[in-house]
C-alpha atoms as a PDB file:
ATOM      1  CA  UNK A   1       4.681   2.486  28.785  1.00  0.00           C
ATOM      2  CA  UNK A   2       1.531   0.958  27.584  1.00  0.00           C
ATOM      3  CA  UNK A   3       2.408  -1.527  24.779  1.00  0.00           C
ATOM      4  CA  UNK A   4      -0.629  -4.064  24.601  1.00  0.00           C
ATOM      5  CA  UNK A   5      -3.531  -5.581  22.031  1.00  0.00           C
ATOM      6  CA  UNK A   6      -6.961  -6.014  22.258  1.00  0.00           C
ATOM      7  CA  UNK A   7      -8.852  -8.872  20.025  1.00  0.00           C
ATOM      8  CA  UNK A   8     -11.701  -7.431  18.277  1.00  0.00           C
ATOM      9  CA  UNK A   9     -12.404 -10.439  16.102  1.00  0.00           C
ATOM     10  CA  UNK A  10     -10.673 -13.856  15.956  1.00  0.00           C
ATOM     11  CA  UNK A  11     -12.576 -15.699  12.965  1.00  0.00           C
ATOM     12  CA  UNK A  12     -11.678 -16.518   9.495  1.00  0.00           C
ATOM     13  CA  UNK A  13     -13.795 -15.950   6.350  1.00  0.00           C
ATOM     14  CA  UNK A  14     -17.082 -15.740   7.739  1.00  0.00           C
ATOM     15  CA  UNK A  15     -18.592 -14.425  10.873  1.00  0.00           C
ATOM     16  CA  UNK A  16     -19.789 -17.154  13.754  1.00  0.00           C
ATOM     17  CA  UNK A  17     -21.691 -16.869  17.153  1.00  0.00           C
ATOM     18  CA  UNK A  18     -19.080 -14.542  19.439  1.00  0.00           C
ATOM     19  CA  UNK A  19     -16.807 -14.817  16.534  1.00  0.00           C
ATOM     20  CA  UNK A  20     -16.280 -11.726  14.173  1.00  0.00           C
ATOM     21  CA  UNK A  21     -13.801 -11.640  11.022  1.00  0.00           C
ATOM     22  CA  UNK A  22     -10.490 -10.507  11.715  1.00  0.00           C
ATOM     23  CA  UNK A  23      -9.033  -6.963  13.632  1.00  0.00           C
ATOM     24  CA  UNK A  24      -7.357  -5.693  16.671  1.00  0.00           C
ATOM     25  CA  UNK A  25      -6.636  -2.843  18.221  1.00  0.00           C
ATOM     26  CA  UNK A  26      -2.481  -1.792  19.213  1.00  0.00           C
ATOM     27  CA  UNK A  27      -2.183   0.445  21.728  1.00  0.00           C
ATOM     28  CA  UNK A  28       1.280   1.958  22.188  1.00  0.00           C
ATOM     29  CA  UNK A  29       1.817   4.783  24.569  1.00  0.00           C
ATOM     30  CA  UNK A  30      -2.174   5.539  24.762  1.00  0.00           C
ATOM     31  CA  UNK A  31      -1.831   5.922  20.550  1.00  0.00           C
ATOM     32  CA  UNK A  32      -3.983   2.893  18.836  1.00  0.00           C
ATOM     33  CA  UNK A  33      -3.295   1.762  15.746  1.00  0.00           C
ATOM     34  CA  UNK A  34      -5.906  -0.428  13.811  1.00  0.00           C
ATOM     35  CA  UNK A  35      -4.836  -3.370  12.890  1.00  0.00           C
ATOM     36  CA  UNK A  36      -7.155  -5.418   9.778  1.00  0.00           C
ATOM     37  CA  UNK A  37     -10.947  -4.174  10.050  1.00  0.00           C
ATOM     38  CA  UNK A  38     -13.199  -7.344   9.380  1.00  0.00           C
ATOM     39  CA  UNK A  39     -16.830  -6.556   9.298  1.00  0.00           C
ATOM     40  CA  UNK A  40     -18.475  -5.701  12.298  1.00  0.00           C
ATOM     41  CA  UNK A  41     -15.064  -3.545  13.556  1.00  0.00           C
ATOM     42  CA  UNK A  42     -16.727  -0.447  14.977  1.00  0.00           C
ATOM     43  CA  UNK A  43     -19.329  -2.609  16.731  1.00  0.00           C
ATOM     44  CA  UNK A  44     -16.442  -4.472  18.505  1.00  0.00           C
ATOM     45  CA  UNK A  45     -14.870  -1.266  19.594  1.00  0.00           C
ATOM     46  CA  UNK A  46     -18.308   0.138  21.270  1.00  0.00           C
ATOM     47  CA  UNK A  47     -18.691  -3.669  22.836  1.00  0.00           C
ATOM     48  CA  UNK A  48     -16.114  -3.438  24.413  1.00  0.00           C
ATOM     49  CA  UNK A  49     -15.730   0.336  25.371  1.00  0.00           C
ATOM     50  CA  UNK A  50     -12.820   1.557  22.841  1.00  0.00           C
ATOM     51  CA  UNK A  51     -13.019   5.116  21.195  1.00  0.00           C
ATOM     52  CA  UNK A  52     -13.220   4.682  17.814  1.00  0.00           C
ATOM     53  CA  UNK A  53     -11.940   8.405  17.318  1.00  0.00           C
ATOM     54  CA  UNK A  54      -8.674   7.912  19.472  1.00  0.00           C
ATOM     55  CA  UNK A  55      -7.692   5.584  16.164  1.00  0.00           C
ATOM     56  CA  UNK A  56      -5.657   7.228  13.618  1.00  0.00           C
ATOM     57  CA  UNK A  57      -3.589   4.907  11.668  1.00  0.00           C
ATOM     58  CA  UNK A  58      -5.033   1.735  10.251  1.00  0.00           C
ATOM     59  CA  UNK A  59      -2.528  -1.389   8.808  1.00  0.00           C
ATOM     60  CA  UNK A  60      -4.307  -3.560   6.673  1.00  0.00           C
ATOM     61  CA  UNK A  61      -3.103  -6.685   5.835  1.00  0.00           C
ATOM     62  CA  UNK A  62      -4.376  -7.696   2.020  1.00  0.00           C
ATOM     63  CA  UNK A  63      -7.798  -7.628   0.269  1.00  0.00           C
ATOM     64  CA  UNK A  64      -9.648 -10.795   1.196  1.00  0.00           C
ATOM     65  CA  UNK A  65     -12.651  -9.190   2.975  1.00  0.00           C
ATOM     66  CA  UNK A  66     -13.032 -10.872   6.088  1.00  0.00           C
ATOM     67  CA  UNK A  67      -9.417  -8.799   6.762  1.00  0.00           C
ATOM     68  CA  UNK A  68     -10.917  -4.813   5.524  1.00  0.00           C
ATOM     69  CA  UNK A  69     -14.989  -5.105   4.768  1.00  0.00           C
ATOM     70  CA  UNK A  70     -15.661  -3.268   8.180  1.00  0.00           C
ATOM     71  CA  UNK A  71     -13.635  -0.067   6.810  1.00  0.00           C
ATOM     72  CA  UNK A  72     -16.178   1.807   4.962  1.00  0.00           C
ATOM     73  CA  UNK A  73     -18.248   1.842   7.804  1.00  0.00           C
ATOM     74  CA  UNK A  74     -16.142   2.925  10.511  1.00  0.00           C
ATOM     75  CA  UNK A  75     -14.900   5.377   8.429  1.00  0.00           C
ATOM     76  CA  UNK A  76     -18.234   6.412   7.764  1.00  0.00           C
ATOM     77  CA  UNK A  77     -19.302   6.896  10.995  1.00  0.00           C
ATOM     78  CA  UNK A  78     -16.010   8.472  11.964  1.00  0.00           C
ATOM     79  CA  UNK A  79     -17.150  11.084   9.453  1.00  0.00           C
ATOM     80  CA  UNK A  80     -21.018  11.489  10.784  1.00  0.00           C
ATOM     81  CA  UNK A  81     -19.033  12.318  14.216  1.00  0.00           C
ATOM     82  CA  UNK A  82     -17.877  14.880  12.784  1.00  0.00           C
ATOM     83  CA  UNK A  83     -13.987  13.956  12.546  1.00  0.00           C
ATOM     84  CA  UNK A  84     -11.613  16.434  10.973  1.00  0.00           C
ATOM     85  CA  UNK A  85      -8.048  15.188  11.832  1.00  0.00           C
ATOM     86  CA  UNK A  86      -6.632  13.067   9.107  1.00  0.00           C
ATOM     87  CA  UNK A  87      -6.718   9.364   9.139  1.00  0.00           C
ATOM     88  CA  UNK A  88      -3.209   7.239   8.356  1.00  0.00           C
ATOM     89  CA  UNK A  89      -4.000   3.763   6.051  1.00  0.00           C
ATOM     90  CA  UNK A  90      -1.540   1.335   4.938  1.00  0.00           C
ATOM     91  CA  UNK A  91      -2.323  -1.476   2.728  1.00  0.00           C
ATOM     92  CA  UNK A  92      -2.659  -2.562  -0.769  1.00  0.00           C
ATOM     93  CA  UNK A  93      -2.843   0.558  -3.411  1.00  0.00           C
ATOM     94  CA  UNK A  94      -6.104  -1.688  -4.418  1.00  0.00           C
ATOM     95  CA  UNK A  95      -7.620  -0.559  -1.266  1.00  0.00           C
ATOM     96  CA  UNK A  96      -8.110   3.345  -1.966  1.00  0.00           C
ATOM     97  CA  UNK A  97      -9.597   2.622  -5.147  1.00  0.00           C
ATOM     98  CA  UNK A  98     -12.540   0.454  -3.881  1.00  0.00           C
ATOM     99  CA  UNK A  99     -12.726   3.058  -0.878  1.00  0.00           C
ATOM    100  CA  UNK A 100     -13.411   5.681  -3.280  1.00  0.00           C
ATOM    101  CA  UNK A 101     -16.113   3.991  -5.222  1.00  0.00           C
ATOM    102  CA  UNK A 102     -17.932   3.321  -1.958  1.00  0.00           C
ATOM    103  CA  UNK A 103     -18.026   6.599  -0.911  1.00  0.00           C
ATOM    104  CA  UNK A 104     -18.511   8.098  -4.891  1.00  0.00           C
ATOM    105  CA  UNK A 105     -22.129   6.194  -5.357  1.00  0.00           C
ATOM    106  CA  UNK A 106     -23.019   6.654  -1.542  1.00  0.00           C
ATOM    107  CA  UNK A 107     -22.287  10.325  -1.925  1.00  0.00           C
ATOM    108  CA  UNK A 108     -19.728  10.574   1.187  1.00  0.00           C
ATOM    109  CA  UNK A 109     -18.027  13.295   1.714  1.00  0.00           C
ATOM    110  CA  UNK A 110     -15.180  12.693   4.365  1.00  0.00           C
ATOM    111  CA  UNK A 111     -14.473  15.776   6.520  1.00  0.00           C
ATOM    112  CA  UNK A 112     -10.916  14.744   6.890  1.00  0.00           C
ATOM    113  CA  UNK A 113      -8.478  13.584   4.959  1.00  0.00           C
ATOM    114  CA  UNK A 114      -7.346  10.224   4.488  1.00  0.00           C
ATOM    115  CA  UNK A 115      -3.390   9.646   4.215  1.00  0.00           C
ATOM    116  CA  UNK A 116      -3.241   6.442   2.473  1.00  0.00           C
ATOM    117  CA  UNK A 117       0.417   4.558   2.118  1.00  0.00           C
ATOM    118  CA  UNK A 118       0.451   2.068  -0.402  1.00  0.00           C
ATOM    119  CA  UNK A 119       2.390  -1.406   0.703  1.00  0.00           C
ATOM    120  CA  UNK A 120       3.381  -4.134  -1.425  1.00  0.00           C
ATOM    121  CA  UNK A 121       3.907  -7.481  -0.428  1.00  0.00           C
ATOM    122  CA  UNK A 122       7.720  -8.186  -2.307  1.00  0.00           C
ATOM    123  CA  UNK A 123      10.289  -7.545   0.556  1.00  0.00           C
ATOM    124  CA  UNK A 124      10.174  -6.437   4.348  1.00  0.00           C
ATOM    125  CA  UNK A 125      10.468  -2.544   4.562  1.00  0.00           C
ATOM    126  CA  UNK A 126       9.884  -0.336   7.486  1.00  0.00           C
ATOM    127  CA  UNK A 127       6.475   1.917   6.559  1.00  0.00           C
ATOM    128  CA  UNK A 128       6.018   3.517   9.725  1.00  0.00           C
ATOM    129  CA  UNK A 129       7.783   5.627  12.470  1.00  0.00           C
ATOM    130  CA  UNK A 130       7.391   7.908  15.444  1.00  0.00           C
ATOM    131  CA  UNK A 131       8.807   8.374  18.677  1.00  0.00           C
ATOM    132  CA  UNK A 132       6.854   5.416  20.107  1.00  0.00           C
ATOM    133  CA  UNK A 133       7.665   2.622  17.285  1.00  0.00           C
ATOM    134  CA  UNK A 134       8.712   1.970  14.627  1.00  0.00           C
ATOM    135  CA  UNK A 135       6.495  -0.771  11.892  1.00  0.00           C
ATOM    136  CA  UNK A 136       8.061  -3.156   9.663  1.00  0.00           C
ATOM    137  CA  UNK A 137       5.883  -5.614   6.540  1.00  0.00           C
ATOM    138  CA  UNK A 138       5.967  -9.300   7.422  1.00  0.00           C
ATOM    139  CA  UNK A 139       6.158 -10.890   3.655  1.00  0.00           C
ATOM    140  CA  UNK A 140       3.712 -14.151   3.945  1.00  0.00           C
ATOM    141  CA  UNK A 141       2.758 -16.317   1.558  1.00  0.00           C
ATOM    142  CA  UNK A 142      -1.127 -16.510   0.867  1.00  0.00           C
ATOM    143  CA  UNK A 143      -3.137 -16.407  -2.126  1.00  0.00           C
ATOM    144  CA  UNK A 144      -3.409 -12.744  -2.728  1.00  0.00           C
ATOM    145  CA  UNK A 145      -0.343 -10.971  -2.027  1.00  0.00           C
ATOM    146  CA  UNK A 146      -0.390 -10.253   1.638  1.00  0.00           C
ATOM    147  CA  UNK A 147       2.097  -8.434   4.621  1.00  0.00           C
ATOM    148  CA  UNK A 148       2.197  -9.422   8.314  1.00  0.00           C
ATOM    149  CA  UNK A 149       3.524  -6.429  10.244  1.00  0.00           C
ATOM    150  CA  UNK A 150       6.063  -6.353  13.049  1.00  0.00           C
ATOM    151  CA  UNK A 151       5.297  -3.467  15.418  1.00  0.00           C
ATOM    152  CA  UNK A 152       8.716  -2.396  17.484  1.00  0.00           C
ATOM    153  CA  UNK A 153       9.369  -0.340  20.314  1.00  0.00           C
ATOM    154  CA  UNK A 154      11.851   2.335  20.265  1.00  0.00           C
ATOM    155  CA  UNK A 155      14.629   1.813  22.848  1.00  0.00           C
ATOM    156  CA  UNK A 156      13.897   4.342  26.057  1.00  0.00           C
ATOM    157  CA  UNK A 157      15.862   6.837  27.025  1.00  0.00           C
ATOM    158  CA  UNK A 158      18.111   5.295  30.430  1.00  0.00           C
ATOM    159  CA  UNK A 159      16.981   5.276  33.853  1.00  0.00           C
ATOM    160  CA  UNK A 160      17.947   7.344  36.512  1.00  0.00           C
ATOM    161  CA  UNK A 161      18.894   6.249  39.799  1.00  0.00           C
ATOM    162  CA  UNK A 162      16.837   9.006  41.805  1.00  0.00           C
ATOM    163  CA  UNK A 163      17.882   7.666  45.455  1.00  0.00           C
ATOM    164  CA  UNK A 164      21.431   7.957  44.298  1.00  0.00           C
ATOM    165  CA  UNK A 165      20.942  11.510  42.669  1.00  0.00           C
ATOM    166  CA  UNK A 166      18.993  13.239  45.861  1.00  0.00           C
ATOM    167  CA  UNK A 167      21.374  11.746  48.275  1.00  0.00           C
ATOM    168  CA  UNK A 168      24.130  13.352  46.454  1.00  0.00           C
ATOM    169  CA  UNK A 169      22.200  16.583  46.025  1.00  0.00           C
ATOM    170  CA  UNK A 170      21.944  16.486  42.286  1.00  0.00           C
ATOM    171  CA  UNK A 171      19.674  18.778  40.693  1.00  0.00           C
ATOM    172  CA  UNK A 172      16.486  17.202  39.084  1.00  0.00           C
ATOM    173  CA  UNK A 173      17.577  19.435  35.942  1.00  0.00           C
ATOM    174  CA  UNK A 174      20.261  17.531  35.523  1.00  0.00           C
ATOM    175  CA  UNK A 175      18.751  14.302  35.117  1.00  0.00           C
ATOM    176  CA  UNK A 176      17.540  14.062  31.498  1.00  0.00           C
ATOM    177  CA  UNK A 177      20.880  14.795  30.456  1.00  0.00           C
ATOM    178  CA  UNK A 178      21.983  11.754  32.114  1.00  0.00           C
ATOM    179  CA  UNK A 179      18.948   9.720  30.966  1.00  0.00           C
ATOM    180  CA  UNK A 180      20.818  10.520  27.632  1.00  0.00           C
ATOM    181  CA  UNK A 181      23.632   8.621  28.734  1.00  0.00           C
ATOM    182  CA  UNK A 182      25.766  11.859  29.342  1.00  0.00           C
ATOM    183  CA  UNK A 183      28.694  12.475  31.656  1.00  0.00           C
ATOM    184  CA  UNK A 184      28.153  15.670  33.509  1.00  0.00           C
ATOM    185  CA  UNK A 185      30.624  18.218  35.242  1.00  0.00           C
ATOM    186  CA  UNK A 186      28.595  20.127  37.732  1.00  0.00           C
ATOM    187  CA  UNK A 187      29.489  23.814  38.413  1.00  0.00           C
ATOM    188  CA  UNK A 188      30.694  22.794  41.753  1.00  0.00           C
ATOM    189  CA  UNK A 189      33.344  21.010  40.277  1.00  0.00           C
ATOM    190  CA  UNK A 190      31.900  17.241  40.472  1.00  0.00           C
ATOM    191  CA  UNK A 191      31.865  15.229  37.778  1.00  0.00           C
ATOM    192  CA  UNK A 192      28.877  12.423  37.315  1.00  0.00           C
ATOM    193  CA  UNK A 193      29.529   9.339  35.900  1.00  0.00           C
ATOM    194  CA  UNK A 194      26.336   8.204  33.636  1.00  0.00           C
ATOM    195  CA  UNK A 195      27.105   4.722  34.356  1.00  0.00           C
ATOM    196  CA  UNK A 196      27.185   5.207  38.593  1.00  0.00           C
ATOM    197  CA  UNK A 197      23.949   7.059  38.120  1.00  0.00           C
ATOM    198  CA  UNK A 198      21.682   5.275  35.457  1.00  0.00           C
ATOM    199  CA  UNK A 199      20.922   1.787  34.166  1.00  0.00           C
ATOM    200  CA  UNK A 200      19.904   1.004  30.977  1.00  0.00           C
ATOM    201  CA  UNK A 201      16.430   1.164  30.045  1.00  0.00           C
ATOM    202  CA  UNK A 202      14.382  -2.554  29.108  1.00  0.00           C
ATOM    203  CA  UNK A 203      15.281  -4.110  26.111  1.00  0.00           C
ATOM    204  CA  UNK A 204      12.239  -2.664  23.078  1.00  0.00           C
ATOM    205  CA  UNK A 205       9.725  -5.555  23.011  1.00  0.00           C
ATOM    206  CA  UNK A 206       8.018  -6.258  19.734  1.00  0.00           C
ATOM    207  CA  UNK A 207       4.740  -7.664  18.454  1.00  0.00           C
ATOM    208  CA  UNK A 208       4.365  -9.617  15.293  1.00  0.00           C
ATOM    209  CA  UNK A 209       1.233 -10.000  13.557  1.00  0.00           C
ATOM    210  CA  UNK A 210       0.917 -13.242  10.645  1.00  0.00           C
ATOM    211  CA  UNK A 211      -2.554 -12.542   9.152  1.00  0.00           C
ATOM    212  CA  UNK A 212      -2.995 -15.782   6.640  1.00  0.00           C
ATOM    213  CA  UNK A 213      -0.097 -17.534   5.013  1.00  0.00           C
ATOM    214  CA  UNK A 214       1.081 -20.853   4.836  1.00  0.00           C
ATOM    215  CA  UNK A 215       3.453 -21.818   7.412  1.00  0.00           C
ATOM    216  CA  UNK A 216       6.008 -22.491   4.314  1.00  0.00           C
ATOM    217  CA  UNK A 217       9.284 -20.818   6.710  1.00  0.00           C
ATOM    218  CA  UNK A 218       9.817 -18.153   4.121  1.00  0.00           C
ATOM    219  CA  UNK A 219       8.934 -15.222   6.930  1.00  0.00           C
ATOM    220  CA  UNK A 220      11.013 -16.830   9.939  1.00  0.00           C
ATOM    221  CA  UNK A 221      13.494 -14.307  10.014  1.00  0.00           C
ATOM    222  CA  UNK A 222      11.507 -11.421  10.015  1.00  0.00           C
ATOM    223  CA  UNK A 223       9.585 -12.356  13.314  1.00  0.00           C
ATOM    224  CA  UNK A 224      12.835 -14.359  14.850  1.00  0.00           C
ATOM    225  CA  UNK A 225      13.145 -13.334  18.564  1.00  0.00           C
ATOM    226  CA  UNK A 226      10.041 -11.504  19.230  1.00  0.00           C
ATOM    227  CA  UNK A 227       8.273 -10.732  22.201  1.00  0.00           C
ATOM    228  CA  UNK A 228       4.891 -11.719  21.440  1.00  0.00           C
ATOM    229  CA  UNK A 229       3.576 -13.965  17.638  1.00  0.00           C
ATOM    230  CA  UNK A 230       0.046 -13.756  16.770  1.00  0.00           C
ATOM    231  CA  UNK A 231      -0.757 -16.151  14.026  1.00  0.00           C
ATOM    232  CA  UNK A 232      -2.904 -17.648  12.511  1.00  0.00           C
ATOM    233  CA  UNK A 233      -4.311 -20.582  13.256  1.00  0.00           C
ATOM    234  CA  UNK A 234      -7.624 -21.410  10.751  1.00  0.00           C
ATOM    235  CA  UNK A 235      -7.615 -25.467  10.649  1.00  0.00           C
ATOM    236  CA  UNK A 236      -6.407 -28.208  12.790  1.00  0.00           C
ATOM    237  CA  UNK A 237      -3.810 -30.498  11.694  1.00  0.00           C
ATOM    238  CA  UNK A 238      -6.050 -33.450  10.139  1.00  0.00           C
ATOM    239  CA  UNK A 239      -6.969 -30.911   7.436  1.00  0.00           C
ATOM    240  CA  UNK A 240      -3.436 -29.826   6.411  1.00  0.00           C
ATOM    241  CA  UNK A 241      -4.485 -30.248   2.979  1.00  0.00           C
ATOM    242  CA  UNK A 242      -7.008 -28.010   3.389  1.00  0.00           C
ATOM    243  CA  UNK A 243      -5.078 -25.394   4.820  1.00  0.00           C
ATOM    244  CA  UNK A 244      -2.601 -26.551   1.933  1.00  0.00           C
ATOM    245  CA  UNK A 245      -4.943 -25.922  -0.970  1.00  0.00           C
ATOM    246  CA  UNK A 246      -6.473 -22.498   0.566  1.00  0.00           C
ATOM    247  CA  UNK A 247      -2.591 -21.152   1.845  1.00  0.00           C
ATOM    248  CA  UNK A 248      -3.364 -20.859   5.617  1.00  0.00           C
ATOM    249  CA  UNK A 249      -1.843 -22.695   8.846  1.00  0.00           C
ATOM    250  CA  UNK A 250      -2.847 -25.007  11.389  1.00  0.00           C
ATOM    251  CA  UNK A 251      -2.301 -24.775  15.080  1.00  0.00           C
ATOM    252  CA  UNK A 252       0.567 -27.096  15.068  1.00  0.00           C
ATOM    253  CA  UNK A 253       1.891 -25.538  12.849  1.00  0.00           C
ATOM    254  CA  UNK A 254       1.601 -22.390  14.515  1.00  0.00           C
ATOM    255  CA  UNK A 255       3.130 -23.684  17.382  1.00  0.00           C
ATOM    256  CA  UNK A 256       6.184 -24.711  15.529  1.00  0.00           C
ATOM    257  CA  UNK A 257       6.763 -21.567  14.127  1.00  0.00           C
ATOM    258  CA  UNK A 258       6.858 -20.204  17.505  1.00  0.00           C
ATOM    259  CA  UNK A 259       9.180 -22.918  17.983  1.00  0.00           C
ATOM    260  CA  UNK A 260      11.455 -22.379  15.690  1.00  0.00           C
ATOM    261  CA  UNK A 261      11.746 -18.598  15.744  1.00  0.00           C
ATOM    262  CA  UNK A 262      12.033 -18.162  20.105  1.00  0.00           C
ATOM    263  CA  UNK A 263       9.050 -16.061  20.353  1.00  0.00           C
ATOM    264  CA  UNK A 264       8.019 -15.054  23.521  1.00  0.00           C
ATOM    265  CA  UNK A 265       4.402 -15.733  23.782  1.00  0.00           C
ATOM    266  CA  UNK A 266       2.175 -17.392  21.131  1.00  0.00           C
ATOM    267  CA  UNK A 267      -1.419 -16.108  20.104  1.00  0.00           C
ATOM    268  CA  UNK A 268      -3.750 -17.846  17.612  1.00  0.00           C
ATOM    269  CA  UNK A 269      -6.817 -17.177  15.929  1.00  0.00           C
ATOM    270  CA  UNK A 270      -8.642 -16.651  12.538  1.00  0.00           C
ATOM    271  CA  UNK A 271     -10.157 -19.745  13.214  1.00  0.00           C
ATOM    272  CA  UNK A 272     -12.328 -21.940  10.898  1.00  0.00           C
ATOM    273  CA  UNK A 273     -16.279 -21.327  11.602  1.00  0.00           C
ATOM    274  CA  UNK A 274     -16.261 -25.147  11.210  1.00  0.00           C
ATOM    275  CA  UNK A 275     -15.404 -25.077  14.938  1.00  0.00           C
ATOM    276  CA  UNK A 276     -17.610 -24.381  17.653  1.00  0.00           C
ATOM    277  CA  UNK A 277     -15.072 -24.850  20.534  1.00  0.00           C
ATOM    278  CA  UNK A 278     -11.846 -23.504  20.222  1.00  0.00           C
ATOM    279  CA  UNK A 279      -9.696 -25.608  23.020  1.00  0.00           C
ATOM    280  CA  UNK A 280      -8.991 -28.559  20.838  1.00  0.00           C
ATOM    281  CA  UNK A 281      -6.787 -26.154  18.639  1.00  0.00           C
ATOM    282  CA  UNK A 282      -5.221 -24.533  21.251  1.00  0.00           C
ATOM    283  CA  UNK A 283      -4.284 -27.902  22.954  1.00  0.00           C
ATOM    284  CA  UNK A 284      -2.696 -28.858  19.312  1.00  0.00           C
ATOM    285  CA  UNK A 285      -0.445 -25.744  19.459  1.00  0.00           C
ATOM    286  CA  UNK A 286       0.503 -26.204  23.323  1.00  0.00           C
ATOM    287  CA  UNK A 287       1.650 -29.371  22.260  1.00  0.00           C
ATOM    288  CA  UNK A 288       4.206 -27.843  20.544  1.00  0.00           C
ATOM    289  CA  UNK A 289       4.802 -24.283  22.041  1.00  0.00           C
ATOM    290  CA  UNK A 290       3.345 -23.956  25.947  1.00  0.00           C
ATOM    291  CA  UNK A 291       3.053 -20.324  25.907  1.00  0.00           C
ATOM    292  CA  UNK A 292       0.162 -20.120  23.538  1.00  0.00           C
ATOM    293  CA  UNK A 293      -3.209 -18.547  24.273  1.00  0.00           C
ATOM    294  CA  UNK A 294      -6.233 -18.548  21.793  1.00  0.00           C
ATOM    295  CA  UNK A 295      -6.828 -14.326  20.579  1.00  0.00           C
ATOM    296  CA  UNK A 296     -10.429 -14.204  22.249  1.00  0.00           C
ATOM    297  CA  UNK A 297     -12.414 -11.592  21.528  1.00  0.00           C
ATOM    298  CA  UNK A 298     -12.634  -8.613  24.110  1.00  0.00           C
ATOM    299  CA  UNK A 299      -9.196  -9.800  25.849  1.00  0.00           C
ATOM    300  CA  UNK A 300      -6.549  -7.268  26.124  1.00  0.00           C
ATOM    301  CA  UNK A 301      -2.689  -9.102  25.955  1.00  0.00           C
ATOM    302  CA  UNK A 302       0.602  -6.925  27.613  1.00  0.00           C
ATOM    303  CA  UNK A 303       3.572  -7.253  25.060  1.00  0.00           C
END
C-alpha cells in the first residue's frame, strides 16, 4: 500500500529561487490529501506531474498565508475544469469566511461543493477517517492558533500464507475469512487454524506533520513513536531568539525533538529565505538526529 509524501514547497514566509511557501501532497492508497497550500500550489503540482483533480481533501494548518494563499486559486481552476465532486477542507472556521469573500467580489461560482470541517487548535481530536487512515490535530504552539496533523494507517487485514493454503488444497474462497483472523471448519471435516495459516499484517506506520511552533515540548506526546516527523525547521541555532520572538524552531532543535520522541525518520523545512544553501541546517539537525533529510521540493519520501 502506497503511503508516501511529495514536497511541493519547503520555504517559510516568503517565496525564494526553487523555494515556494509551504504544502505537500499525502498519498495513501492512490487517495491524496492536500496538506497546507502556500502560494504557487497548483503550479507545483503541474511541475512536477500531479493531478490536481485526484485531490479531494485539503488539511490546513492555520491562517498565516504562506501556509493557505495558494487555495483560491487551485480551487479556482479546479472549478474552470469543470469539477463537480465535492471538495473536503479542514482548518480554521476563519478560513471559509475569507474563501467566500474571494469568490463573492470575483463572482465564482464553484460547480461543486465544498465540505468544510472547522478545527480548533485547544486539544488533539481525531477529524478524519476512512478505510485507509485515520487523521488526528497536532496542538503546537505558534502565534496564531495552529494544528500539526498526525496521519495514521489503519491496521491491515492478516496475511495469508498462500504456499501453505494450495498445498493443503484450501479454497481461495476461504482465505479472506482467515485474513480476518478466523478459525475455519471446512465441509470436509478439517479444521484451519488462523494462526498455522496467516501472520499478522505490518505494524500501521504514521506520518506527523509540525507546521510552525516553537519547539516548547508541549506536542511530544502526540507525535511520540512515529514513523516519519516533518518539522519545521525556519532558523539555525545562532538565531534562537529569533525563532524565540516569532514562535518557530531551529534545526537543532528539530533534531532533538526527533530525539526525544523515537521518530523514525526526520524531515525539515519551512526554511528562512535568509538562506541560500540549505546543508548547513541540515548538518545542525544530523548532529543531533542522523536520520534527517531536508523536505526538497519535487522529492517524493515512503513512510
Amino acid at each position: 500500500m502506497k503511503f508516501e509524501v511529495t514536497i511541493l514547497g519547503s520555504s517559510s514566509a516568503t517565496p525564494v529561487f526553487n523555494r515556494n511557501p509551504t504544502a505537500q501532497l499525502l498519498n495513501c492508497k492512490d487517495k491524496f490529501y492536500l496538506i497546507d497550500c502556500g502560494e504557487g500550489t497548483q503550479q507545483q503540482l503541474i511541475r512536477f506531474g500531479l493531478k490536481a483533480s485526484k485531490i479531494d481533501v485539503a488539511f490546513i494548518s492555520h491562517l498565516h498565508g504562506d501556509h493557505y494563499f495558494g487555495l483560491v486559486g487551485l480551487l479556482s481552476t479546479m472549478n474552470l475544469n469543470g469539477r463537480i465532486k465535492p471538495f473536503q477542507i479542514f482548518a480554521p472556521a476563519a478560513l471559509m469566511e475569507i474563501l467566500e469573500i474571494q469568490f463573492r467580489y470575483s463572482e465564482t461560482n464553484l460547480r461543486f461543493e465544498i465540505d468544510f470541517c472547522p478545527i480548533t487548535a485547544d486539544e488533539p481530536r481525531i477529524i478524519f477517517q476512512n478505510q485507509d487512515m485515520t487523521v488526528e490535530t497536532i496542538i503546537l504552539n505558534h502565534r496564531i492558533p495552529c494544528t500539526g496533523f498526525k496521519f495514521t494507517e489503519k491496521k491491515r487485514l492478516r496475511k495469508v500464507l498462500v504456499e501453505k493454503l494450495e498445498k493443503d488444497n484450501v479454497a481461495p474462497e476461504y482465505y479472506q475469512l482467515l485474513k480476518k483472523g478466523m478459525d475455519l471448519t471446512l465441509p470436509d471435516g478439517r479444521v484451519l487454524m488462523n494462526e498455522e495459516y496467516t501472520i499478522d499484517s505490518d505494524e500501521p506506520k504514521s506520518y506527523c506533520y509540525c507546521s510552525d511552533t516553537m519547539a516548547d515540548g508541549s506536542y511530544l506526546d502526540s507525535i511520540r513513536n512515529c514513523t516519519m516527523l516533518y518539522h519545521e525547521a525556519t532558523f539555525m541555532d545562532d538565531m534562537i531568539e529569533r525563532a524565540n520572538v516569532t514562535h518557530h524552531t531551529t534545526a537543532l532543535q528539530a533534531g532533538r525533538v526527533a530525539k526525544d520522541v523515537g521518530a523514525g525518520k526526520l524531515l525539515i523545512g519551512h526554511f528562512s529565505s535568509r538562506y541560500k544553501t540549505l546543508l548547513p541546517l541540515l548538518e545542525e539537525a544530523q548532529g543531533v538526529f542522523a536520520n534527517t533529510e531536508l523536505a526538497l521540493e519535487g522529492i517524493t519520501f515512503t513512510v
